[in-house]
Protein backbone atom coordinates (compact mmCIF):
# COMPACT_ATOMS: atom_id res chain seq x y z
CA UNK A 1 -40.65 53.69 67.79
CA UNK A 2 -38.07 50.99 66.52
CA UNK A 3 -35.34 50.12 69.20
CA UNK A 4 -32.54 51.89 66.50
CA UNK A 5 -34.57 54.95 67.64
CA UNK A 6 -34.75 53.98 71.21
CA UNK A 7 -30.99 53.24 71.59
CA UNK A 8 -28.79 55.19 68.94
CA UNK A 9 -27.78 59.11 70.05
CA UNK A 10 -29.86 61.07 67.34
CA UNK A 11 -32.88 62.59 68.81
CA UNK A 12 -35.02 65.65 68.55
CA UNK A 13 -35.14 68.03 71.34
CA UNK A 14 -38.60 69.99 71.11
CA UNK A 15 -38.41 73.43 74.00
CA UNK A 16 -41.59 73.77 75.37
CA UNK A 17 -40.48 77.41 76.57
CA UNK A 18 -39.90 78.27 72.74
CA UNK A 19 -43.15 77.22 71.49
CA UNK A 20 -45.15 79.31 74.50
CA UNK A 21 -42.69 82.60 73.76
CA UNK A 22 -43.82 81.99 70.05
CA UNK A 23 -47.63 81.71 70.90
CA UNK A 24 -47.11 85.06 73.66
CA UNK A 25 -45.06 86.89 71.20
CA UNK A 26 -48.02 85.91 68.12
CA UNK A 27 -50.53 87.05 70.47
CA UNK A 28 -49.04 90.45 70.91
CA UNK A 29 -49.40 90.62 67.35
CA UNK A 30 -52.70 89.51 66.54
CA UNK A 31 -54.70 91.72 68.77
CA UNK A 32 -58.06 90.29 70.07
CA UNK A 33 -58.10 87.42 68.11
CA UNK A 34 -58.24 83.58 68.97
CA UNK A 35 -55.46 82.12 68.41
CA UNK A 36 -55.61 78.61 66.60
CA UNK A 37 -52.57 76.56 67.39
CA UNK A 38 -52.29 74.16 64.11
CA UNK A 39 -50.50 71.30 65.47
CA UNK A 40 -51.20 68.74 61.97
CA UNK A 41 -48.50 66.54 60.31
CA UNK A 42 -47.60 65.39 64.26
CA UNK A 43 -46.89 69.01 65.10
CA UNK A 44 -45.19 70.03 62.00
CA UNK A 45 -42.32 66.85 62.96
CA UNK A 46 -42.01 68.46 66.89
CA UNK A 47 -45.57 66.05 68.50
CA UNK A 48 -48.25 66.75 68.06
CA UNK A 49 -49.55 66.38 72.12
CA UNK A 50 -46.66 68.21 73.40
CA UNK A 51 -47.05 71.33 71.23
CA UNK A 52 -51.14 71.03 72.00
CA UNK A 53 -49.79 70.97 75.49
CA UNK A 54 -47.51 73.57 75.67
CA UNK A 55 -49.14 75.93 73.14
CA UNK A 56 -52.52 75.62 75.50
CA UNK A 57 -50.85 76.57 78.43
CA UNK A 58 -49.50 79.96 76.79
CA UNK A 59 -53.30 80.77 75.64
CA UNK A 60 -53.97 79.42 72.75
CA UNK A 61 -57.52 79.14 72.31
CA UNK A 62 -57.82 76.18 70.01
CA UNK A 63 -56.27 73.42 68.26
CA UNK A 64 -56.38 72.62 64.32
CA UNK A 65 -55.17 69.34 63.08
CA UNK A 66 -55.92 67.42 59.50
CA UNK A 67 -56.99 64.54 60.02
CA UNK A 68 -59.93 62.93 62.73
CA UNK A 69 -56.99 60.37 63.51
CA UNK A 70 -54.05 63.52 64.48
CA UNK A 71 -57.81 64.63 66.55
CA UNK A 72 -58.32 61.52 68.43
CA UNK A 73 -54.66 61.43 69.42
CA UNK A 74 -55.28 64.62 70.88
CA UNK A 75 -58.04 63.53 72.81
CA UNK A 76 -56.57 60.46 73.91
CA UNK A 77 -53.56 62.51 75.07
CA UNK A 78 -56.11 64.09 77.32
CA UNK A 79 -56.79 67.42 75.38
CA UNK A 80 -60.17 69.02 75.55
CA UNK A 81 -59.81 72.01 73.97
CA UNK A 82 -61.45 72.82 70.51
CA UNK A 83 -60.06 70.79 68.02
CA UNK A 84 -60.80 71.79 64.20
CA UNK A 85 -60.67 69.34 61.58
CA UNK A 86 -59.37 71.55 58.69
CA UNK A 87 -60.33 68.96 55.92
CA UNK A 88 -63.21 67.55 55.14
CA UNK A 89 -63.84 63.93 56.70
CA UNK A 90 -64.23 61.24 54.35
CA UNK A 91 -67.83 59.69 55.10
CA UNK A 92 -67.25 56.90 57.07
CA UNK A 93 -64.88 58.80 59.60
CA UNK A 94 -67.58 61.62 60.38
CA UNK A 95 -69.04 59.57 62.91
CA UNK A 96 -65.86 58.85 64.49
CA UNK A 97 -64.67 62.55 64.36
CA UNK A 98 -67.85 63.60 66.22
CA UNK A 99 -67.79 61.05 68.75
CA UNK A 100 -64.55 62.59 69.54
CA UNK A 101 -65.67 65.74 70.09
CA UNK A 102 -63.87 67.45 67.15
CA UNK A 103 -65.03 70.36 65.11
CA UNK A 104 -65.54 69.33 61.63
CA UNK A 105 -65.11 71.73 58.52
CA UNK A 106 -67.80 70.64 55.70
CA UNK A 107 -66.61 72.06 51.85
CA UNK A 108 -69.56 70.29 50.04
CA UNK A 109 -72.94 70.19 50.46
CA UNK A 110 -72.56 66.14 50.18
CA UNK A 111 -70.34 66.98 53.09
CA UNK A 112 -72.77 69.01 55.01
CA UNK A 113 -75.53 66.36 54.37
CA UNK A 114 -73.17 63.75 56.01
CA UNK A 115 -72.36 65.37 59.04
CA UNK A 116 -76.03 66.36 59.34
CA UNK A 117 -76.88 62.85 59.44
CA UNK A 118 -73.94 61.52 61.71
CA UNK A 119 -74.85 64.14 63.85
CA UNK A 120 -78.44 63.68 64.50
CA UNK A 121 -77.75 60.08 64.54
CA UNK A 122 -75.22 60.40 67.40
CA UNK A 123 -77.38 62.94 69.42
CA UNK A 124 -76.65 66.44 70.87
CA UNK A 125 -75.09 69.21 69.20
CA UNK A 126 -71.99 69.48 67.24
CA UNK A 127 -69.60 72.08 66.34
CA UNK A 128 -68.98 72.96 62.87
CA UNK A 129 -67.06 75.37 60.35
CA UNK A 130 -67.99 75.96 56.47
CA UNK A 131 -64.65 76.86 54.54
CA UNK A 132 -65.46 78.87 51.39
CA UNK A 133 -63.22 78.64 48.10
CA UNK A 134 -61.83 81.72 47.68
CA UNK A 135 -58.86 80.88 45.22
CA UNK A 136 -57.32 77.95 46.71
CA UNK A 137 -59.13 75.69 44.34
CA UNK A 138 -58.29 72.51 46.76
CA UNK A 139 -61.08 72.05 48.99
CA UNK A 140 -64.28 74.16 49.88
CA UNK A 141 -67.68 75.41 49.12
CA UNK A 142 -67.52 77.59 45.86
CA UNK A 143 -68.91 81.19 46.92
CA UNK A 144 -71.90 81.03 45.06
CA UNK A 145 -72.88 77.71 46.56
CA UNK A 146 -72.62 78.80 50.36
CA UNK A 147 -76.12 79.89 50.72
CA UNK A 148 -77.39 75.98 49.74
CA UNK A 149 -74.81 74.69 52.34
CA UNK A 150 -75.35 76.83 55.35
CA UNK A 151 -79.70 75.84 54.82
CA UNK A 152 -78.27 72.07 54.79
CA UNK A 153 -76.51 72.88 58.34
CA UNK A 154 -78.84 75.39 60.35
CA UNK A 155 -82.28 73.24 59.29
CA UNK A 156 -81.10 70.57 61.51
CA UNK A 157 -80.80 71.11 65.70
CA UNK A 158 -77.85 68.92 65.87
CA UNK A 159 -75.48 71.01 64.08
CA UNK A 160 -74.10 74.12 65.84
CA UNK A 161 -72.85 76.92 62.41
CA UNK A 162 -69.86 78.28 64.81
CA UNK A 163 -67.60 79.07 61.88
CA UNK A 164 -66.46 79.84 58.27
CA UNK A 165 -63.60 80.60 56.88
CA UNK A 166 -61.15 80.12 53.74
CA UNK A 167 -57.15 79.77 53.51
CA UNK A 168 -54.59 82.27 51.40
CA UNK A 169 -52.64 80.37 48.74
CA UNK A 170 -49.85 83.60 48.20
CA UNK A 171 -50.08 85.44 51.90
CA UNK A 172 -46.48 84.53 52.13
CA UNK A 173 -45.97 86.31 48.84
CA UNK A 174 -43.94 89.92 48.75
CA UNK A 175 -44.68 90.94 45.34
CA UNK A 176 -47.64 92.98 43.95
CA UNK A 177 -49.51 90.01 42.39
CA UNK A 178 -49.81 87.80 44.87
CA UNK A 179 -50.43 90.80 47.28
CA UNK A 180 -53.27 91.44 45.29
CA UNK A 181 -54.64 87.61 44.91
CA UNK A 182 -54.22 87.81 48.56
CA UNK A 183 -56.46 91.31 49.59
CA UNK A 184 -58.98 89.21 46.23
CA UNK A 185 -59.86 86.85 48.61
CA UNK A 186 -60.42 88.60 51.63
CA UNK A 187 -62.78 90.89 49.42
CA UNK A 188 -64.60 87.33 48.25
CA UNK A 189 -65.15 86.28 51.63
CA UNK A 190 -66.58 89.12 52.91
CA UNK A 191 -68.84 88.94 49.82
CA UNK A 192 -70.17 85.51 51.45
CA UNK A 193 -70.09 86.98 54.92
CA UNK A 194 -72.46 90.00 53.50
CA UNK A 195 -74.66 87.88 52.20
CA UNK A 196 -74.85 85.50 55.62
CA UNK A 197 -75.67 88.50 58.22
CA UNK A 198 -78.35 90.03 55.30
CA UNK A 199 -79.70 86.39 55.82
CA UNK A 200 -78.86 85.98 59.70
CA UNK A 201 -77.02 83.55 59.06
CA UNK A 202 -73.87 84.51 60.05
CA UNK A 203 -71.18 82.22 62.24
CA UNK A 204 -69.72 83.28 65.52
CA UNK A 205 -66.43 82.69 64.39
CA UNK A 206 -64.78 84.02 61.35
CA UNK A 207 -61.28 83.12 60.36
CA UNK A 208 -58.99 83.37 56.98
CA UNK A 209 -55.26 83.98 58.35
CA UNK A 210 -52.88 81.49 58.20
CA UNK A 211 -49.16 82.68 59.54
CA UNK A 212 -48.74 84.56 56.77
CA UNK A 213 -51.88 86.13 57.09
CA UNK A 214 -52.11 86.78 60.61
CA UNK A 215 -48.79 88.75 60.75
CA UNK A 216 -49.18 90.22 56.76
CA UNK A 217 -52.68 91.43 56.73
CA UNK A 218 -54.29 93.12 60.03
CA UNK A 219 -57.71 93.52 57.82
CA UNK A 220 -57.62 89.78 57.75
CA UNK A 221 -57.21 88.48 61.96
CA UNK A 222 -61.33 88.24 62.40
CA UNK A 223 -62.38 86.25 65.18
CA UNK A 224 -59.35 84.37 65.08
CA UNK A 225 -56.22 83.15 62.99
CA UNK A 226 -54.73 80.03 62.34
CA UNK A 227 -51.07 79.71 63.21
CA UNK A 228 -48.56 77.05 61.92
CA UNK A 229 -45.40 77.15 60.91
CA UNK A 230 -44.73 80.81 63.03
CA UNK A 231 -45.78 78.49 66.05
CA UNK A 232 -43.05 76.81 65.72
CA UNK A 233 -40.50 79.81 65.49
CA UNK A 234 -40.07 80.47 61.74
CA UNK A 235 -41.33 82.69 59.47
CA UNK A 236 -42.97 82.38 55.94
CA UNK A 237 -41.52 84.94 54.50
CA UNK A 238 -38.85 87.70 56.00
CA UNK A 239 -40.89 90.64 54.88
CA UNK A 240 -43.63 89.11 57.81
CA UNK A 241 -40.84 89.63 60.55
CA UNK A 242 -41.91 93.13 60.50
CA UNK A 243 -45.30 92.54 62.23
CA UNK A 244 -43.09 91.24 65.08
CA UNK A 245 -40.28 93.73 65.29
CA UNK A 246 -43.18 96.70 65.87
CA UNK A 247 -44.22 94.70 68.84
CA UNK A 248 -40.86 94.05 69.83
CA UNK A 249 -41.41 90.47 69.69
CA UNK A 250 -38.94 87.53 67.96
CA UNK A 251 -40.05 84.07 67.04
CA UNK A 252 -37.84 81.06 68.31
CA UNK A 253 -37.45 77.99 66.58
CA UNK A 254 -38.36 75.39 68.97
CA UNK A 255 -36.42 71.92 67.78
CA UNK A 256 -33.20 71.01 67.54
CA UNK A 257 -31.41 67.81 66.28
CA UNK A 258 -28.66 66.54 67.38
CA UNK A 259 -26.99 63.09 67.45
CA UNK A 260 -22.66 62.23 68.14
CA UNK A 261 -19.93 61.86 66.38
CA UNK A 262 -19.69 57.20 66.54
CA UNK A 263 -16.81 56.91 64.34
CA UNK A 264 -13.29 58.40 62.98
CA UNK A 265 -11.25 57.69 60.52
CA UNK A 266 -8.76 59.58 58.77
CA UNK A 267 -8.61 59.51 54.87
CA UNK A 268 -6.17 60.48 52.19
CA UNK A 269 -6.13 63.31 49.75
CA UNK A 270 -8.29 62.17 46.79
CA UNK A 271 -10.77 59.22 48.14
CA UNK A 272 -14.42 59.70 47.63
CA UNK A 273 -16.46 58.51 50.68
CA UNK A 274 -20.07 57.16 50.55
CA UNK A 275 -21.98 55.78 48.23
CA UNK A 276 -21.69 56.81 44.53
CA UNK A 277 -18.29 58.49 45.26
CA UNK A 278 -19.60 61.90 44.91
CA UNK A 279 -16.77 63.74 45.90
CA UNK A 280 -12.87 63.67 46.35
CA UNK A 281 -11.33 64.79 49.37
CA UNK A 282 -9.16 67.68 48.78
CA UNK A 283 -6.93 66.85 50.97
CA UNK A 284 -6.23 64.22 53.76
CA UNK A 285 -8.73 64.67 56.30
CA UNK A 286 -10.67 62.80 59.39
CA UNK A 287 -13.87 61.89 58.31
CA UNK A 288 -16.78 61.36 61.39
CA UNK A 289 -19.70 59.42 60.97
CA UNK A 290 -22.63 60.76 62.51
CA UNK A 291 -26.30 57.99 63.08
CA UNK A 292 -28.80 60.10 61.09
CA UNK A 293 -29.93 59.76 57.22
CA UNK A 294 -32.38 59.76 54.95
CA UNK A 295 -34.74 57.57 56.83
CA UNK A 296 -34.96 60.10 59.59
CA UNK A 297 -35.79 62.88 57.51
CA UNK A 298 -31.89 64.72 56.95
CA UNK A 299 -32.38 64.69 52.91
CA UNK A 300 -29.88 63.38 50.54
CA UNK A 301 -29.69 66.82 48.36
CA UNK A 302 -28.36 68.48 51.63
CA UNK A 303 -25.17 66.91 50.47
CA UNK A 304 -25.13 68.37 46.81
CA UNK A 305 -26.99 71.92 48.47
CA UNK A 306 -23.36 72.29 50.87
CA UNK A 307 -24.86 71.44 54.16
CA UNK A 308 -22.93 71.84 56.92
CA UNK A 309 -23.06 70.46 60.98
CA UNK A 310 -22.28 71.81 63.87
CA UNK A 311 -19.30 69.93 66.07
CA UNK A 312 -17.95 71.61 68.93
CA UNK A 313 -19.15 74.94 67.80
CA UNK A 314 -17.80 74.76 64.46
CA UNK A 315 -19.28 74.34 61.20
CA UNK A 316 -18.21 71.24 59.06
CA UNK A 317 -19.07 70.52 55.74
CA UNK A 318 -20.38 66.91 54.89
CA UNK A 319 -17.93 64.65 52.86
CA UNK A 320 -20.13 62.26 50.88
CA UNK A 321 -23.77 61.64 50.28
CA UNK A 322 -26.21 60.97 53.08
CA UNK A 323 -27.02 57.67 53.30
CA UNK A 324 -30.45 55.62 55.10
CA UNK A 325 -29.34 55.43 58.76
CA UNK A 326 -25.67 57.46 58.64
CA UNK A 327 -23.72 60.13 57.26
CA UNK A 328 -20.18 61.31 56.79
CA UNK A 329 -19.00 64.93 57.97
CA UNK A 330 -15.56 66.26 56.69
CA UNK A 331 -13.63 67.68 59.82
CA UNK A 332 -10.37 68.44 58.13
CA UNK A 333 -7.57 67.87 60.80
CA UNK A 334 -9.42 69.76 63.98
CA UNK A 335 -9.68 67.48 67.15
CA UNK A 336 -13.11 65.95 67.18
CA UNK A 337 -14.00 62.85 69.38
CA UNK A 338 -15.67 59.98 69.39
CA UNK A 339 -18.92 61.30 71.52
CA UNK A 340 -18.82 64.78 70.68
CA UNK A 341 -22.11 66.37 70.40
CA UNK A 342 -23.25 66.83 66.48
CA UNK A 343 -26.19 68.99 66.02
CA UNK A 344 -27.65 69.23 62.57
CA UNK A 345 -30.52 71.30 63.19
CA UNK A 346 -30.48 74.29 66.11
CA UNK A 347 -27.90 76.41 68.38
CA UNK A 348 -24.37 75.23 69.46
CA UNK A 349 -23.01 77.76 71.06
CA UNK A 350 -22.78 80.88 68.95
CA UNK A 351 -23.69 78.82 65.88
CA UNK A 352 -26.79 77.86 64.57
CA UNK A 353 -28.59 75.99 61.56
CA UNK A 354 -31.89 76.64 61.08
CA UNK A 355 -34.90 74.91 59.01
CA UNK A 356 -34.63 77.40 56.65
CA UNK A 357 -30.93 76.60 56.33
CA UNK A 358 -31.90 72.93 55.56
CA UNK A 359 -34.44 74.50 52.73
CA UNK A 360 -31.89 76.34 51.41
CA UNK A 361 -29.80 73.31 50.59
CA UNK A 362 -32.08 71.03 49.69
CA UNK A 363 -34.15 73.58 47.47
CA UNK A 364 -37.22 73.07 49.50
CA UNK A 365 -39.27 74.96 51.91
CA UNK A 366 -39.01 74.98 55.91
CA UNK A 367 -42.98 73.47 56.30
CA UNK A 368 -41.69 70.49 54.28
CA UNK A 369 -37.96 69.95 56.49
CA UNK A 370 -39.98 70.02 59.39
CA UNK A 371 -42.91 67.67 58.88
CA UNK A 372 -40.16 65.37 57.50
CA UNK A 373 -38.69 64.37 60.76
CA UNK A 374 -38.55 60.85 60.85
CA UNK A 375 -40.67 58.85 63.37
CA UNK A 376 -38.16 56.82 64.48
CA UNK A 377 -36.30 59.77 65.91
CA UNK A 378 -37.21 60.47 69.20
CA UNK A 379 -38.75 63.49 70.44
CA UNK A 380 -37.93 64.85 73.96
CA UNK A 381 -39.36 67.57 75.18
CA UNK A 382 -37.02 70.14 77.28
CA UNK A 383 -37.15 73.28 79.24
């Protein structure tokens, strides 16, 4: 963490109690199955040990991260739960990844070979998951190839076959296409699964769901689903909320961003603050700068998309284009003060902005706002 981080106001505040309510409130949806608590990309921006922590504690069964070096963090953070690798590891990290105890995913049979050998020459027996192709096309053993992989696994007594699975590319999707693509590869991997139990072959542990999955497609929870953006209190897609709303459940988002207002200044009618002189003031107006920008993850196109901040329970539009380190909020001629709380991202009072808010402007998605977070904003954990 750079001292800017250590010593300006702009942090992220990351509730514990929001992430369990999420995992309880998943779990009443999801039935009997494991839940996988998929803390990669640092915890989706929120840290990645803190969410491990807190989602553990609300009974989540597992981890999923992806890659060995998010796993050993975990590990050195003092985790021992599961912890799936959900990509393949590159060859010279395998023996790494096992020596930490994770749970590696093989997609190739060059991959299975590798892990075969790191594995027998590391000793004992090692956990490991086979992820099937279903439609994705980005990473994982091609249906018809399965069989050749699973012999390359189960011939050697270091490897342990717990698990297969594959990953939905349009689960998220309302529309009769991708619903179909969707319920196309379920029926693909249960081709593969078919063909495993005729061979007794079959894994303990079966899992396809992502979020969108889990709460979209009951057929689809198996063993257990993977859950990672709905961990962290937002949804997909809307049409998913309704999984939740039969249970009488909610998701919560569980960060918030906030910094203060550092500096005021009051401009005429007509000037164009920040760089590039994007836009003219309507009218006079005080203009607060606020210690957050582009390098901390708050995007420049929020500024073109109409973002807005919260200051003393009010929205306020910004008034020029976000800079690296700062940017400038127009707060018309209400009282604001130098200190005042500024949150960008979360609840003030009866307001809130949410990710989705930020996706919205920026013409992204909420996954990519979130993992986006800046390191050197610091993350505190409350509640």
């Amino acid at each position: 963490m750079s001292a800017e981080g250590r010593h300006r106001p702009t942090r992220a505040e990351v509730s514990a109690p929001a992430i369990g309510r999420n995992v309880s409130a998943l779990r009443a949806v999801v039935g009997s199955a494991s839940l996988c608590a998929v803390v990669k990309g640092d915890g989706y921006g929120h840290g990645g040990p803190r969410v491990a922590e807190a989602a553990l504690a609300a009974g989540a069964g597992s981890l999923a991260v992806a890659v060995v070096d998010e796993g050993v963090e975990l590990r050195d953070a003092g985790v021992t739960a599961p912890i799936l690798l959900l990509s393949e590891a590159v060859p010279d990290a395998v023996a790494d990844a096992l020596g930490s105890g994770l749970t590696l995913t093989v997609g190739s049979l060059e991959g299975a070979r590798d892990v075969v050998r790191a594995a027998e020459a590391i000793g004992g027996r090692h956990s490991v998951h086979v992820k099937v192709d279903t439609g994705m096309h980005r990473m994982g053993v091609a249906p018809n190839a399965v069989d050749e992989v699973i012999d390359v696994l189960t011939q050697s007594t270091a490897i342990d076959l717990e698990g297969l699975f594959t990953h939905f590319s349009v689960a998220e999707g309302s529309g009769s296409e991708d619903r179909a693509f969707t319920r196309g590869q379920i029926a693909r991997f249960d081709e593969v699964v078919a063909s495993l139990v005729e061979r007794q072959r079959r894994p303990r542990v079966l899992h396809l769901s992502n979020s969108a999955g889990a709460l979209g497609y009951p057929e689809a929870r198996r063993s257990m689903v993977r859950v990672g953006l709905s961990l962290y209190g937002y949804l997909p897609s809307s049409w998913l909320g309704a999984a939740l709303e039969e249970k009488g459940v909610r998701l919560e988002p569980a960060l918030t961003i906030r910094s203060r207002v550092v500096a005021l200044r009051r401009v005429a009618a007509g000037e164009r603050p920040s760089y590039g002189r994007r836009r003219a003031l309507e009218r006079e107006a005080t203009v607060a700068t606020v210690p957050i920008g582009y390098a901390d993850g708050y995007p420049r196109k929020l500024f073109e998309g109409g973002a807005e901040v919260l200051i003393r329970e009010k929205r306020y539009p910004l008034a020029g284009a976000v800079t690296m380190d700062q940017l400038l909020v127009d707060v018309g001629d209400d009282e604001v003060a130098l200190g005042d709380d500024v949150v960008l991202l979360g609840r003030q009072g009866s307001e809130t902005i949410t990710a989705d808010d930020w996706a919205g402007w920026a013409e992204t998605i909420s996954w990519e706002v979130l993992a986006r977070i800046g390191a050197r904003v610091p993350r505190v954990t409350v509640g």
